[in-house]
Protein backbone atom coordinates (compact mmCIF):
# COMPACT_ATOMS: atom_id res chain seq x y z
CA UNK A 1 120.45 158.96 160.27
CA UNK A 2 123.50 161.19 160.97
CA UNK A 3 125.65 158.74 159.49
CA UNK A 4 123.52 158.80 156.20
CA UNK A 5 125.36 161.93 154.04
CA UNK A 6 128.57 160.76 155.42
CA UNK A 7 128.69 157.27 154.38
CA UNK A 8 126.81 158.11 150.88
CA UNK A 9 129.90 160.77 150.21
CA UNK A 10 132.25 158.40 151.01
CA UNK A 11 130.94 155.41 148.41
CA UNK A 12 130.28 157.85 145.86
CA UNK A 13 134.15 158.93 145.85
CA UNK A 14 135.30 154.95 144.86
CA UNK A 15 135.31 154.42 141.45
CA UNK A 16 133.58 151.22 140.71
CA UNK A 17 132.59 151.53 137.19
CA UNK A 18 131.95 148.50 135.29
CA UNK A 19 132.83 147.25 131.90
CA UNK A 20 130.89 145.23 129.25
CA UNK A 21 134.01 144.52 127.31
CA UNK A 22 135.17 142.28 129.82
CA UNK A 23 134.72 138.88 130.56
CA UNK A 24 135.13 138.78 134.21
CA UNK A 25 133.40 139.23 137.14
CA UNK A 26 133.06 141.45 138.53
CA UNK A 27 133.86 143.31 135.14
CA UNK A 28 136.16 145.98 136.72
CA UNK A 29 138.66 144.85 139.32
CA UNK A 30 138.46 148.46 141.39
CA UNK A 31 134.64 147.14 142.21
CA UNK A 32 136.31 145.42 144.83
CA UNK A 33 137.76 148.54 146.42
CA UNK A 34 134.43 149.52 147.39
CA UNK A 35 133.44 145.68 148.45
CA UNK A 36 136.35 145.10 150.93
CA UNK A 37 135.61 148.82 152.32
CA UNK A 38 132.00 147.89 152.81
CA UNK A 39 132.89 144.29 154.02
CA UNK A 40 135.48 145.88 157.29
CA UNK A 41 132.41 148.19 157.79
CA UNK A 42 129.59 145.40 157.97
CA UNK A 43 131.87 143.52 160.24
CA UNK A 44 132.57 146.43 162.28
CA UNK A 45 129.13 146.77 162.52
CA UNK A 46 128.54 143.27 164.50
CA UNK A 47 126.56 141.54 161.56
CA UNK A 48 126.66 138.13 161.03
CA UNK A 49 127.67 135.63 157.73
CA UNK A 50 129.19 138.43 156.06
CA UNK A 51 131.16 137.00 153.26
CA UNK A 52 132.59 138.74 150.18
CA UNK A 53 133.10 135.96 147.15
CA UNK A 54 135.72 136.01 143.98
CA UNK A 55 132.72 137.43 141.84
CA UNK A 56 132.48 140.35 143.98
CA UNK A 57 129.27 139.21 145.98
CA UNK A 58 129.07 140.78 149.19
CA UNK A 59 126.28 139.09 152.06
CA UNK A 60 125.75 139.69 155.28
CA UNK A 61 123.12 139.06 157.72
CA UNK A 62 121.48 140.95 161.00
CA UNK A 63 120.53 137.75 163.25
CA UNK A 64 116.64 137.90 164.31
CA UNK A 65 116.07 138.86 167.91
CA UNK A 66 113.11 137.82 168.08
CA UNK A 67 111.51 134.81 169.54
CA UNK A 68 109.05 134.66 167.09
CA UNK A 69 109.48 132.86 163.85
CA UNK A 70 109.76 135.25 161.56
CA UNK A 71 110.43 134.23 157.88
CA UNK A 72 113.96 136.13 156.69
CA UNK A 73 113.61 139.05 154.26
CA UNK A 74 116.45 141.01 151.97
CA UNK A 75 117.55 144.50 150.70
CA UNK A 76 119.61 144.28 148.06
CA UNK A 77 121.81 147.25 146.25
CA UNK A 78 124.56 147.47 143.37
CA UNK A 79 127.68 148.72 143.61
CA UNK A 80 129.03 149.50 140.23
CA UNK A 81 128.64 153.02 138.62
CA UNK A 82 127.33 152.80 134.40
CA UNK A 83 130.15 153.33 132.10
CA UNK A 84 128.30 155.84 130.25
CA UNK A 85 130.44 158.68 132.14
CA UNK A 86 133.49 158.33 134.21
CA UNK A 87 132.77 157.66 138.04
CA UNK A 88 136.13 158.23 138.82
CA UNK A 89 137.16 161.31 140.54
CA UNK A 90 133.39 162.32 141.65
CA UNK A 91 133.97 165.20 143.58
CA UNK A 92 130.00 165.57 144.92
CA UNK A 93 128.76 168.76 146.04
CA UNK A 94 126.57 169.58 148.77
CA UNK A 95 123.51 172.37 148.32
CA UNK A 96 121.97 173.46 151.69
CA UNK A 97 118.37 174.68 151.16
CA UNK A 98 117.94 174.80 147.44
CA UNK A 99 116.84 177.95 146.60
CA UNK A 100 115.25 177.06 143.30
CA UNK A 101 116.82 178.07 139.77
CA UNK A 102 120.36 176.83 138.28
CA UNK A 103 122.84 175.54 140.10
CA UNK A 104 126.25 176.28 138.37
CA UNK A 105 128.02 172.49 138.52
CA UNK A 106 130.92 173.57 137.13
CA UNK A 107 131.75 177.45 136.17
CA UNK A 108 135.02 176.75 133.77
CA UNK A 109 133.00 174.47 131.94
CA UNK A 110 129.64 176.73 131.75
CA UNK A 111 128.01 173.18 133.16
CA UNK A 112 124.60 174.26 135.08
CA UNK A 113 121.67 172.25 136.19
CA UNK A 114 119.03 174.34 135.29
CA UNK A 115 115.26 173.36 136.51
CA UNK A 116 114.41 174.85 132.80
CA UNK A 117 116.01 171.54 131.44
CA UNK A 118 114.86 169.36 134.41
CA UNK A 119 112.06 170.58 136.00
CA UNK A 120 111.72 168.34 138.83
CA UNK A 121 114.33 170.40 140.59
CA UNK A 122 111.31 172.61 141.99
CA UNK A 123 110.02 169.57 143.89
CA UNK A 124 113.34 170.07 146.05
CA UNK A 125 113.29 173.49 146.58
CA UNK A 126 114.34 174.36 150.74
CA UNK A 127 116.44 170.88 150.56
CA UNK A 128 119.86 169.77 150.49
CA UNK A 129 120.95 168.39 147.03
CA UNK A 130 123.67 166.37 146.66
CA UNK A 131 125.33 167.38 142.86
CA UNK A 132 128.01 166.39 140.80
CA UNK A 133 130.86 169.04 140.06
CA UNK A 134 129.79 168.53 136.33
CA UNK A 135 132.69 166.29 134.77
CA UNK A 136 131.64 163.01 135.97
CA UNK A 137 128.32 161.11 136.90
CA UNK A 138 127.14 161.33 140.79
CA UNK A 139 127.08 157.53 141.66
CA UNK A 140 123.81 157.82 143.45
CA UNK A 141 122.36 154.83 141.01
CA UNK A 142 123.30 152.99 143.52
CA UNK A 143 125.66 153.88 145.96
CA UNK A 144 122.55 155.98 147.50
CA UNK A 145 121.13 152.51 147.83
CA UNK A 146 124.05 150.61 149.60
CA UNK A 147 124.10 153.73 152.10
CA UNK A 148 120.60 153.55 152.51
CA UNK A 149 120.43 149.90 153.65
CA UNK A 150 123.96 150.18 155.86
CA UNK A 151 122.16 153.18 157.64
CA UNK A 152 118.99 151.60 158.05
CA UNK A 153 120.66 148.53 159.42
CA UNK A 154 122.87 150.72 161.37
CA UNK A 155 119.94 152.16 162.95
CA UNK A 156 118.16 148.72 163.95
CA UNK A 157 121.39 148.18 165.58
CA UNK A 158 121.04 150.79 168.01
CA UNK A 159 117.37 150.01 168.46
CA UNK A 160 116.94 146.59 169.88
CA UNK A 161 113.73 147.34 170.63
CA UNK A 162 112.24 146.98 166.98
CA UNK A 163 111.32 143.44 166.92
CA UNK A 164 112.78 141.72 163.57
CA UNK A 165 113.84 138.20 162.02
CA UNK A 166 116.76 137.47 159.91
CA UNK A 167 117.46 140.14 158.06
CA UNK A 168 119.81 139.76 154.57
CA UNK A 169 121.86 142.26 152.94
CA UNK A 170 122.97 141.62 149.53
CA UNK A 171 125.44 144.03 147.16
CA UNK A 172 126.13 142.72 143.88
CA UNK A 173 128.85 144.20 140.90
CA UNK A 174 128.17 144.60 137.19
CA UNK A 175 124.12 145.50 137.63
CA UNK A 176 124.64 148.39 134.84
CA UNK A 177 126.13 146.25 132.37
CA UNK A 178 123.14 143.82 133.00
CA UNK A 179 125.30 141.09 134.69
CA UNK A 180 124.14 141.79 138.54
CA UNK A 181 122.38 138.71 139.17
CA UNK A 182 124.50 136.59 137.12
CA UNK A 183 126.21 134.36 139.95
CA UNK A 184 124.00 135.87 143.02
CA UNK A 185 123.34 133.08 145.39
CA UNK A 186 120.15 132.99 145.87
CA UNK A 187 119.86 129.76 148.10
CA UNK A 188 122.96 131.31 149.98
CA UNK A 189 121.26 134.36 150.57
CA UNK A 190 117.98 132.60 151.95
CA UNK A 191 115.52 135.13 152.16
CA UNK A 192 111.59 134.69 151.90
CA UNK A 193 111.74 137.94 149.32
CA UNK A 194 114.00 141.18 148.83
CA UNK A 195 113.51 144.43 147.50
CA UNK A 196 115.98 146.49 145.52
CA UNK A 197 116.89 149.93 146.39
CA UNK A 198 117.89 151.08 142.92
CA UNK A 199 117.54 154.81 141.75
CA UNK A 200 114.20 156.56 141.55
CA UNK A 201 112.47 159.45 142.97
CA UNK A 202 111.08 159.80 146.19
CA UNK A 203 108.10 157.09 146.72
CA UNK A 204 108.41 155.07 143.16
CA UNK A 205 107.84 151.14 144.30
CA UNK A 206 108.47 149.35 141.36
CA UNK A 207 107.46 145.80 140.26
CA UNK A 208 107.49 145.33 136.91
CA UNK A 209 110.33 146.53 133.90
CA UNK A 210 111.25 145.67 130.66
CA UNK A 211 111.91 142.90 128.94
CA UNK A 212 115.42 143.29 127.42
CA UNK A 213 117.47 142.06 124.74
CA UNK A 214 121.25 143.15 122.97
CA UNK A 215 121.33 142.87 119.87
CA UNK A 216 124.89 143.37 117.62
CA UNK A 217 124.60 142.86 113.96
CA UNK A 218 128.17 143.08 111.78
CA UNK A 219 127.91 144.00 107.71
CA UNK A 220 130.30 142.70 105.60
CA UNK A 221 131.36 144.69 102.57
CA UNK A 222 133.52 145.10 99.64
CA UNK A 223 136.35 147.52 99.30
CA UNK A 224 137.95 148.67 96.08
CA UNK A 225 139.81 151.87 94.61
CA UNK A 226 136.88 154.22 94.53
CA UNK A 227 137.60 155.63 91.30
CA UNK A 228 136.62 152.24 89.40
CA UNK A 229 134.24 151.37 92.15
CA UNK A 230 131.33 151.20 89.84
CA UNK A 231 129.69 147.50 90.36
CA UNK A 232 132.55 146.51 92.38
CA UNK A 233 132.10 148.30 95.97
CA UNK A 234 130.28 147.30 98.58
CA UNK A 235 130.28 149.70 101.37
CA UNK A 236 129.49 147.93 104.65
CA UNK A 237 128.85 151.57 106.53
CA UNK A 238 125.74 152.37 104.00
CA UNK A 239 124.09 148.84 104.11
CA UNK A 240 124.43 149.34 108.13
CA UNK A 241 122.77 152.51 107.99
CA UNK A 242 119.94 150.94 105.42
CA UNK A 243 119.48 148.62 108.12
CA UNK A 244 118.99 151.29 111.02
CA UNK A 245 116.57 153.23 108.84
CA UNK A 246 114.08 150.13 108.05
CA UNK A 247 113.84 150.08 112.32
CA UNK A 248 110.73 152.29 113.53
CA UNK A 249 112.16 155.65 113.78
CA UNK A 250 109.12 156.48 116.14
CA UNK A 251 110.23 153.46 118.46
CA UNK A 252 113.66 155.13 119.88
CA UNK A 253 113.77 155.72 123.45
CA UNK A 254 113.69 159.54 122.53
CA UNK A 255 110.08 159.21 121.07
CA UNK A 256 108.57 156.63 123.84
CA UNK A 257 107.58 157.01 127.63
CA UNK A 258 106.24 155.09 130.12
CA UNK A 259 105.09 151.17 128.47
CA UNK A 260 106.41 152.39 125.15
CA UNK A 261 108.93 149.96 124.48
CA UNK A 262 112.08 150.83 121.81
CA UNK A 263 114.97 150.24 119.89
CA UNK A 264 118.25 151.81 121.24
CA UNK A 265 121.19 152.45 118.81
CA UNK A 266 124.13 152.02 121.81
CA UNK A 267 127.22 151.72 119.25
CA UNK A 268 128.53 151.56 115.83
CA UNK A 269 131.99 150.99 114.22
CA UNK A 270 132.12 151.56 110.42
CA UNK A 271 134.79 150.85 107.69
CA UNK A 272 134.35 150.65 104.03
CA UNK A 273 134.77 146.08 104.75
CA UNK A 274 133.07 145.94 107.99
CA UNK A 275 130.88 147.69 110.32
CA UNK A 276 128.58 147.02 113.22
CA UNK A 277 125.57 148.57 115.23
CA UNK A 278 124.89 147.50 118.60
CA UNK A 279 121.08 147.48 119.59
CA UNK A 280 119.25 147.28 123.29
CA UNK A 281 115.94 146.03 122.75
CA UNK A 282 113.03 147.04 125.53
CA UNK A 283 109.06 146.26 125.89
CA UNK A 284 106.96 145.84 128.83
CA UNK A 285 104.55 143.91 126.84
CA UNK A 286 106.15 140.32 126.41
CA UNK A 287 103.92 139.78 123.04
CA UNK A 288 105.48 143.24 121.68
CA UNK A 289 109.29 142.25 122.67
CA UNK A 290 109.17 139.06 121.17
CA UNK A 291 107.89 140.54 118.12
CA UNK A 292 110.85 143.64 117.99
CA UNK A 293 113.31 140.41 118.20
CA UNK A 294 111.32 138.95 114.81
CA UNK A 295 111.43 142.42 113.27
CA UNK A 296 115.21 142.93 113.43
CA UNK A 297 115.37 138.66 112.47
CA UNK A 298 113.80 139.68 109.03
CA UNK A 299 115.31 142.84 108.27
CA UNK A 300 118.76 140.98 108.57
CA UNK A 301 117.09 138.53 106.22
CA UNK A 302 115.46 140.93 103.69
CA UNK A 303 119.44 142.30 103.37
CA UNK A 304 120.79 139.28 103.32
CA UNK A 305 118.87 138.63 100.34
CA UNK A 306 119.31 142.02 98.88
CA UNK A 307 123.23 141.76 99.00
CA UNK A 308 124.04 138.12 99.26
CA UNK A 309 124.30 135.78 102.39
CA UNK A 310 126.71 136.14 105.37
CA UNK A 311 126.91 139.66 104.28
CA UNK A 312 124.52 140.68 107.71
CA UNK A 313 125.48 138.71 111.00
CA UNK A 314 122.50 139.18 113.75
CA UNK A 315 123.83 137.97 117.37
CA UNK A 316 120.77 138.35 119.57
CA UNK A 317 120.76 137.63 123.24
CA UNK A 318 118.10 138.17 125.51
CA UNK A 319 118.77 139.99 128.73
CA UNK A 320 115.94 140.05 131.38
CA UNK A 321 112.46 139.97 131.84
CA UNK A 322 109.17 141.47 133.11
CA UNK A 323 109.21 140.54 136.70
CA UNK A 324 105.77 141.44 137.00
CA UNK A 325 104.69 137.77 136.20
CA UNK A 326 106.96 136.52 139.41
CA UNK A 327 105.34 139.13 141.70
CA UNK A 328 102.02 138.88 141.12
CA UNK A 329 101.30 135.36 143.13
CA UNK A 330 103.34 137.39 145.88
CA UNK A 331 101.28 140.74 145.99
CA UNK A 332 101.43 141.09 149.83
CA UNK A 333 104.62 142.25 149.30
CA UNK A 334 103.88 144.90 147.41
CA UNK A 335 100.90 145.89 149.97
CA UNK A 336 103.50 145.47 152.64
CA UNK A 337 105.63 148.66 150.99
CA UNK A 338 103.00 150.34 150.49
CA UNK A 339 102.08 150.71 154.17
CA UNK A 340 105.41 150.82 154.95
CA UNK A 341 105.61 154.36 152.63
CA UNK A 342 102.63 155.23 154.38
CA UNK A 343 103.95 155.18 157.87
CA UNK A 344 107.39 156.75 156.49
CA UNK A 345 105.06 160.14 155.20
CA UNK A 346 105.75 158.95 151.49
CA UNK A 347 103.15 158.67 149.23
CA UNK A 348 103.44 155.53 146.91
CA UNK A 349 103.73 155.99 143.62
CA UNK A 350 103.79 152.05 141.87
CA UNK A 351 104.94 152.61 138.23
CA UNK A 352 106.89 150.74 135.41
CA UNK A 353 110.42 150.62 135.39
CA UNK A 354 111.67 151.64 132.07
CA UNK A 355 115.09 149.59 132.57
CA UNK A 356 115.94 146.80 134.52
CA UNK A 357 116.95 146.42 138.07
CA UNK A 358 118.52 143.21 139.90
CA UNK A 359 115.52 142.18 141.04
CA UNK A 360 113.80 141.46 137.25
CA UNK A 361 116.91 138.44 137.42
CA UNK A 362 116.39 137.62 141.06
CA UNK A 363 112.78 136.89 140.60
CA UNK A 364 112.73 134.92 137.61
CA UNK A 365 116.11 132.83 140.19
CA UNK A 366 113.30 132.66 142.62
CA UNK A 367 113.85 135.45 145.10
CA UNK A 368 110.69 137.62 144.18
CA UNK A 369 111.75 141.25 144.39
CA UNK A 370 110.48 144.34 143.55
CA UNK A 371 112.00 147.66 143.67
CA UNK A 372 112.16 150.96 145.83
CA UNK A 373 113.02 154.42 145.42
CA UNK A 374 116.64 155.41 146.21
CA UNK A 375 116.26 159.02 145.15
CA UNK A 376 118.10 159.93 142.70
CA UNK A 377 117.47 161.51 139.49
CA UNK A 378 119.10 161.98 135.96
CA UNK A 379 121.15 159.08 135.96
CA UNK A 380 124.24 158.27 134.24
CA UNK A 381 125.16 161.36 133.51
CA UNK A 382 126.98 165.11 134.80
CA UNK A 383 123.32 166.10 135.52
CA UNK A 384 122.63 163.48 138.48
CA UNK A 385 121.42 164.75 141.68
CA UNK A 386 120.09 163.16 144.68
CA UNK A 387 118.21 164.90 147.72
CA UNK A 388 118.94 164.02 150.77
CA UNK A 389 115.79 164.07 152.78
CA UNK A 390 114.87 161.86 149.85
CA UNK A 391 117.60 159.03 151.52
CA UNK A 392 116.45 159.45 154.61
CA UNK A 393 112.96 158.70 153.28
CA UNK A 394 114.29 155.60 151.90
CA UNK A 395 115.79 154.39 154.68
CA UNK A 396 113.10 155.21 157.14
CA UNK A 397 111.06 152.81 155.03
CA UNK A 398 113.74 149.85 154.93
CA UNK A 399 112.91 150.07 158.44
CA UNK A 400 109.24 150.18 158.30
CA UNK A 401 108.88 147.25 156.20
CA UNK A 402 111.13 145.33 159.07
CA UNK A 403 108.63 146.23 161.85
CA UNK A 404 105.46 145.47 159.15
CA UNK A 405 106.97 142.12 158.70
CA UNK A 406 107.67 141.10 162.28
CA UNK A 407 104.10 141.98 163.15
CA UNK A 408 102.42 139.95 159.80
């Protein structure tokens, strides 16, 4: 695991944020900086099929040495960074032996993590934290995971002893812009089933999430000299924020936890002639999704009719869905991780994503796979941190799961 820190420090310092302005994929062209630096390094390693596509797809495959047949499995990671903050420049910082209270991020800036505001810092206390320097996210979400599954493979490597079959690595772009799975192979990658490393504390195993849906409505107004604007104007900003206020202010992601589902105002643009609010749309509960979709279907409707037709556009689009439905015919994989965390000295703790991971796409493509910790905490943000004995954790179960499913 020596290599572990190393490599993770290294990823983290590529910018590979993504975009969901653009149109292409992958979404950011600097995506592939990390790709062709991981491709030299898988083929460095010795692995086999390791192919990096136009979209940014990057496969490669540890060959069985076994004599057995033993069906191929997957581990699967993103490589982009969210565009909610910057990744580039991420200048990480290493904490030996976490002392407990704040940790000053960045003193010019008065930027501290403080276990006051995020309390699960006292779970780490006498470990090494990996930090940001406070002006830019980490990158752990999920360049912890890519480093993770290198490592782990790494470490089979050197171990020829550990009986496996085919083993399949997979690292896709775009996952935080909801895109990951979009043109992943799944027949190319030809695995039995995968799991994500994506985010997460230490010992969350993860197989259902949310359903998800975007949602951008425009208004349509009517501008005119506001000093004889009496009967005449139409102001496209106040009918948008009429139609944010007829939402359930108790369903915001700020109000809900764990199979709450919400409404999540992402964006707005407002003029006086045309505005628009931009909407992410989340349920665990396929009955209660479908029926937040109807909701925001007749309040464009109702204001429509209020204020004349065409003057609300609603472009709806759903995202992903609940894998839960594709795992559970295939729970032996889930009872597979679970002993696997076992004989790694993690104690499982199965839970609900609240997001989405690559794997809600994959399964519903036909490559049923659920999710484990990476962890990392506070994504997206200045705040993220990751522990390392946390990584090593995660990769000591990658390779559990390998000897498990040699011997089933």
């Amino acid at each position: 695991m020596d290599s572990l820190l190393e490599r993770f420090l290294r990823y983290v310092r590529v910018d590979t944020e993504s975009d969901a302005n653009s149109e292409t994929c992958p979404s950011t062209a600097k995506q592939f900086d990390l790709a062709n630096l991981l491709y030299n390094e898988l083929l460095e390693m010795g692995l086999k099929k390791v192919s990096l596509d136009e979209n940014g797809y990057l496969m490669a495959t540890l060959p069985s040495n076994s004599t057995k047949k033993i069906s191929p499995i997957g581990f699967i990671a993103h490589m982009d960074t969210s565009p909610d903050m910057s990744g580039k420049d991420v200048k990480p910082q290493i904490i030996e032996h976490y002392a407990g209270g704040d940790i000053v991020l960045n003193k010019e800036q008065n930027i501290v993590l403080s276990p006051l505001d995020f309390p699960e810092l006292n779970k780490y206390i006498g470990q090494k934290l990996i930090t940001t320097d406070g002006t830019t996210l980490l990158g752990a979400d999920d360049k912890a995971g890519v480093a993770e599954i290198i490592t782990a493979i790494e470490y089979l490597l050197n171990h020829p002893d550990i009986e496996h079959g085919d083993i399949r690595i997979g690292f896709t772009p775009d996952e935080e812009i909801g895109r990951g799975a979009d043109k992943f192979d799944v027949k190319k990658f030809d695995a039995e089933f995968a799991f994500t490393l994506d985010g997460g504390e230490i010992g969350e195993l993860e197989f259902e999430n949310f359903n998800a849906a975007f949602a951008k409505l425009s208004f349509k107004g009517r501008n005119v000299h506001p000093g004889t604007a009496k009967n005449q104007m139409r102001n496209s900003m106040h009918i948008a924020m009429e139609m944010n206020k007829m939402l359930p202010q108790a369903e915001r992601p700020e109000h809900t936890e764990k199979y709450e589902g919400f409404f999540h105002l992402v964006g707005m643009t407002g003029e006086v002639e045309e505005s628009t609010l931009s909407y992410i749309i989340r349920d665990h509960d396929r009955r209660k999704f479908e029926q937040k979709k109807q909701l925001i279907q007749e309040i464009t409707q109702f204001l429509n009719k209020k204020y004349g037709q065409n003057t609300v556009e609603l472009q709806l689009k759903d995202q992903y869905y609940n894998m839960r439905e594709k795992i559970e015919p295939v729970m032996h994989i889930i009872e597979l991780a679970e002993k696997a965390f076992i004989n790694a000295g993690v104690k499982p703790n199965i839970k609900a994503i609240r997001g989405g991971t690559d794997g809600a796409r994959l399964s519903f493509m036909g490559l049923p796979t659920p999710n484990i910790f990476a962890g990392g905490h506070n994504f997206h943000g200045r705040f993220e941190f990751v522990p390392y004995e946390s990584m090593k954790k995660a990769a000591e179960v990658i390779i559990e799961i390998v000897k498990l499913h040699a011997k089933s």
